[in-house]
C-alpha atoms as a PDB file:
ATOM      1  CA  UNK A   1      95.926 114.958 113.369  1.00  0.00           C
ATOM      2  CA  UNK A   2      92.196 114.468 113.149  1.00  0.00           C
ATOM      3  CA  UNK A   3      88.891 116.830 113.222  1.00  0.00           C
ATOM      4  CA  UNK A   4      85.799 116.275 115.351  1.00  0.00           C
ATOM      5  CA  UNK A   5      84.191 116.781 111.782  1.00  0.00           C
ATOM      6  CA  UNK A   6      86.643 113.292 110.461  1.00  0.00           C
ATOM      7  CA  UNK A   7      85.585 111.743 114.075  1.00  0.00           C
ATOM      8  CA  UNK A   8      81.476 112.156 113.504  1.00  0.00           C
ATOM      9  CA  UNK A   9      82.035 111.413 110.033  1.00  0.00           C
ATOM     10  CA  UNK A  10      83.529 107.948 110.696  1.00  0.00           C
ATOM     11  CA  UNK A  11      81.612 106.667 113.324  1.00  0.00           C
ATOM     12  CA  UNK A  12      78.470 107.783 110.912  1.00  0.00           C
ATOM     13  CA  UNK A  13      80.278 105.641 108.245  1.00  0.00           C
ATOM     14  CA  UNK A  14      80.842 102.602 110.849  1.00  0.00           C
ATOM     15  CA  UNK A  15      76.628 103.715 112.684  1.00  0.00           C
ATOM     16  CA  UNK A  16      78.147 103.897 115.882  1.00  0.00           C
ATOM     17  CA  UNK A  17      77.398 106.448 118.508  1.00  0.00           C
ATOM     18  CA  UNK A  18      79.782 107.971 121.099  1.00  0.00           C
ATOM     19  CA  UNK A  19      79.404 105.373 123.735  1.00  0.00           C
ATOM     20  CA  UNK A  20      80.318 102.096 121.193  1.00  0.00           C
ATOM     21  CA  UNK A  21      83.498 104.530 120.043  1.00  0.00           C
ATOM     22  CA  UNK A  22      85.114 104.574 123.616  1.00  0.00           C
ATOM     23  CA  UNK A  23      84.075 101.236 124.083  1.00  0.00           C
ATOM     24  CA  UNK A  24      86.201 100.317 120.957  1.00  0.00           C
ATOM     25  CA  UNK A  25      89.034 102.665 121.730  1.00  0.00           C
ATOM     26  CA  UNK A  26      88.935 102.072 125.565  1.00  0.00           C
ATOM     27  CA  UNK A  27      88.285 105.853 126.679  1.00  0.00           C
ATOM     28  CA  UNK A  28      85.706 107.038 128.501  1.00  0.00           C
ATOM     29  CA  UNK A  29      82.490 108.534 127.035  1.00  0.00           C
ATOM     30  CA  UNK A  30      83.044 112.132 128.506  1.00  0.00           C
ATOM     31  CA  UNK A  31      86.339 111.642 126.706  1.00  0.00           C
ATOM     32  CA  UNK A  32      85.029 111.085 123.054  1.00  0.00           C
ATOM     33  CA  UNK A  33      82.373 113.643 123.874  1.00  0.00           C
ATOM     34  CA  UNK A  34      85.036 116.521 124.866  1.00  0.00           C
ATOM     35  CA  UNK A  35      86.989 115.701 121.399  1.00  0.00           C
ATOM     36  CA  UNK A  36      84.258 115.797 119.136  1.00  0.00           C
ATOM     37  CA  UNK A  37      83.243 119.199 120.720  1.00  0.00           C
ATOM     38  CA  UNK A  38      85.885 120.740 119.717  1.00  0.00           C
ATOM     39  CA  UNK A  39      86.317 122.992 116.455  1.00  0.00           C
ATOM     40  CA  UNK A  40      89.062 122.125 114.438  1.00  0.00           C
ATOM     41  CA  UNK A  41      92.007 119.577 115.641  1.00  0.00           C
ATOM     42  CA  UNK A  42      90.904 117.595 118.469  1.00  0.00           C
ATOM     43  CA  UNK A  43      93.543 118.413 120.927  1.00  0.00           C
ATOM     44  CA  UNK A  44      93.935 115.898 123.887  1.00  0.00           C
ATOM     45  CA  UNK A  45      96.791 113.190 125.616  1.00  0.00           C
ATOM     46  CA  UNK A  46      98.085 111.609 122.314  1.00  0.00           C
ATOM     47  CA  UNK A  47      97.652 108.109 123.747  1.00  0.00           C
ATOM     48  CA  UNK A  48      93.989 108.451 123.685  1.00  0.00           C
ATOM     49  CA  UNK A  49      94.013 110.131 120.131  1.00  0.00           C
ATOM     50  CA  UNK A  50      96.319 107.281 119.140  1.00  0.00           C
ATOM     51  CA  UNK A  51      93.871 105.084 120.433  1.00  0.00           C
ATOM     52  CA  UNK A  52      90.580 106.321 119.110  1.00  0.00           C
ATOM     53  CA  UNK A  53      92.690 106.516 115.356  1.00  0.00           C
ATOM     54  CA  UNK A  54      93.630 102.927 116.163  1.00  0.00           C
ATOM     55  CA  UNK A  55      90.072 101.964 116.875  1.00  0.00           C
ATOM     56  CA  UNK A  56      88.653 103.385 113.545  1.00  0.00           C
ATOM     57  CA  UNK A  57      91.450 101.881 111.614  1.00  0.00           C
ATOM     58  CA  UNK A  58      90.463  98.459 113.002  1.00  0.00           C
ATOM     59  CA  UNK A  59      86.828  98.983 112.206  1.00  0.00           C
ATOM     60  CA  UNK A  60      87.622  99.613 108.277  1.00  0.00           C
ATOM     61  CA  UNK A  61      87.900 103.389 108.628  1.00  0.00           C
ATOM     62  CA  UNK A  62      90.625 105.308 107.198  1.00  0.00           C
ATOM     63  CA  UNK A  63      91.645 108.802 107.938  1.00  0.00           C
ATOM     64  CA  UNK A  64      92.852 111.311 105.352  1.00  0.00           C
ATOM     65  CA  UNK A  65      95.103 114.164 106.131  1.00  0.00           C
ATOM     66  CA  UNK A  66      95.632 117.141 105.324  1.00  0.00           C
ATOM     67  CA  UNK A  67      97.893 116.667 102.958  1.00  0.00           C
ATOM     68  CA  UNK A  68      97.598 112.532 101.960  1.00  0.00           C
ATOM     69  CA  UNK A  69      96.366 112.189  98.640  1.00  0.00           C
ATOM     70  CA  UNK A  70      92.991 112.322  97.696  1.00  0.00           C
ATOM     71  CA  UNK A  71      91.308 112.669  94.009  1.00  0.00           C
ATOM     72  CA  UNK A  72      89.468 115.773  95.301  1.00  0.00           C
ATOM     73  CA  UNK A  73      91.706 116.926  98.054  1.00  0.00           C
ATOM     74  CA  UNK A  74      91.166 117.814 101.481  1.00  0.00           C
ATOM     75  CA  UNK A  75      90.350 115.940 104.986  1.00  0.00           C
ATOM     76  CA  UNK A  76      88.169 113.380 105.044  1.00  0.00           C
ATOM     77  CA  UNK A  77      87.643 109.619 106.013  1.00  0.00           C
ATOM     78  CA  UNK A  78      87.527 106.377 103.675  1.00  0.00           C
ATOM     79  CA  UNK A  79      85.733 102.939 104.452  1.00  0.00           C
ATOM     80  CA  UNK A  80      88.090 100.317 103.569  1.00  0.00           C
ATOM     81  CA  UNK A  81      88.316  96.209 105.099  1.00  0.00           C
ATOM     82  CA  UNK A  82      88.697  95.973 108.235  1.00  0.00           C
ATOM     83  CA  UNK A  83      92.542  94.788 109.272  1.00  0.00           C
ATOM     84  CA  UNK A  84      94.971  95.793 111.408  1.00  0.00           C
ATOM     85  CA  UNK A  85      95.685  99.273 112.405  1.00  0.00           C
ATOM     86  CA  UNK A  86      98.266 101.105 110.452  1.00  0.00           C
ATOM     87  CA  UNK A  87     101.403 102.720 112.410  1.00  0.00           C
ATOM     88  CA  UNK A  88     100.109 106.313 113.362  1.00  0.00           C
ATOM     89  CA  UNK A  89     102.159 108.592 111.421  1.00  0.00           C
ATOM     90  CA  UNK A  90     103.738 106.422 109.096  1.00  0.00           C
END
């Protein structure tokens, strides 16, 4: 899962704005805006969440669940190198 709080956070890490996001994820812009509007999980088709995850992995940005480990717990996003994307849910 991921927040509209760990979505704005990331693309603040990467400076991107809403538009250059569905660009990268290949959404629309009305798309990225309805998810990060949201309170909470961003709820949508999981193909487009898989893609917009997949899109911030490939820019460097990690995403921290719930329950992954962190040194000070919680949800949140990490920069890391660019690569390939991880497997969602793996």
């Amino acid at each position: 899962m991921i927040t509209s709080f760990q979505m704005r956070a990331a693309r603040a890490l990467l400076g991107i704005d809403q538009r250059t996001l569905a660009e990268l994820a290949g959404v629309s812009l009305p798309t990225i805006q309805r998810m990060e509007a949201s309170t909470g999980n961003v709820r949508g088709v999981v193909e487009t969440l898989i893609k917009v995850v997949e899109a911030f992995e490939r820019a460097g940005v990690e995403l921290i669940g719930e329950h992954a480990r962190s040194d000070s717990g919680g949800r949140g996003v990490r920069l890391r190198e660019p690569g390939p994307p991880r497997r969602v849910g793996a």
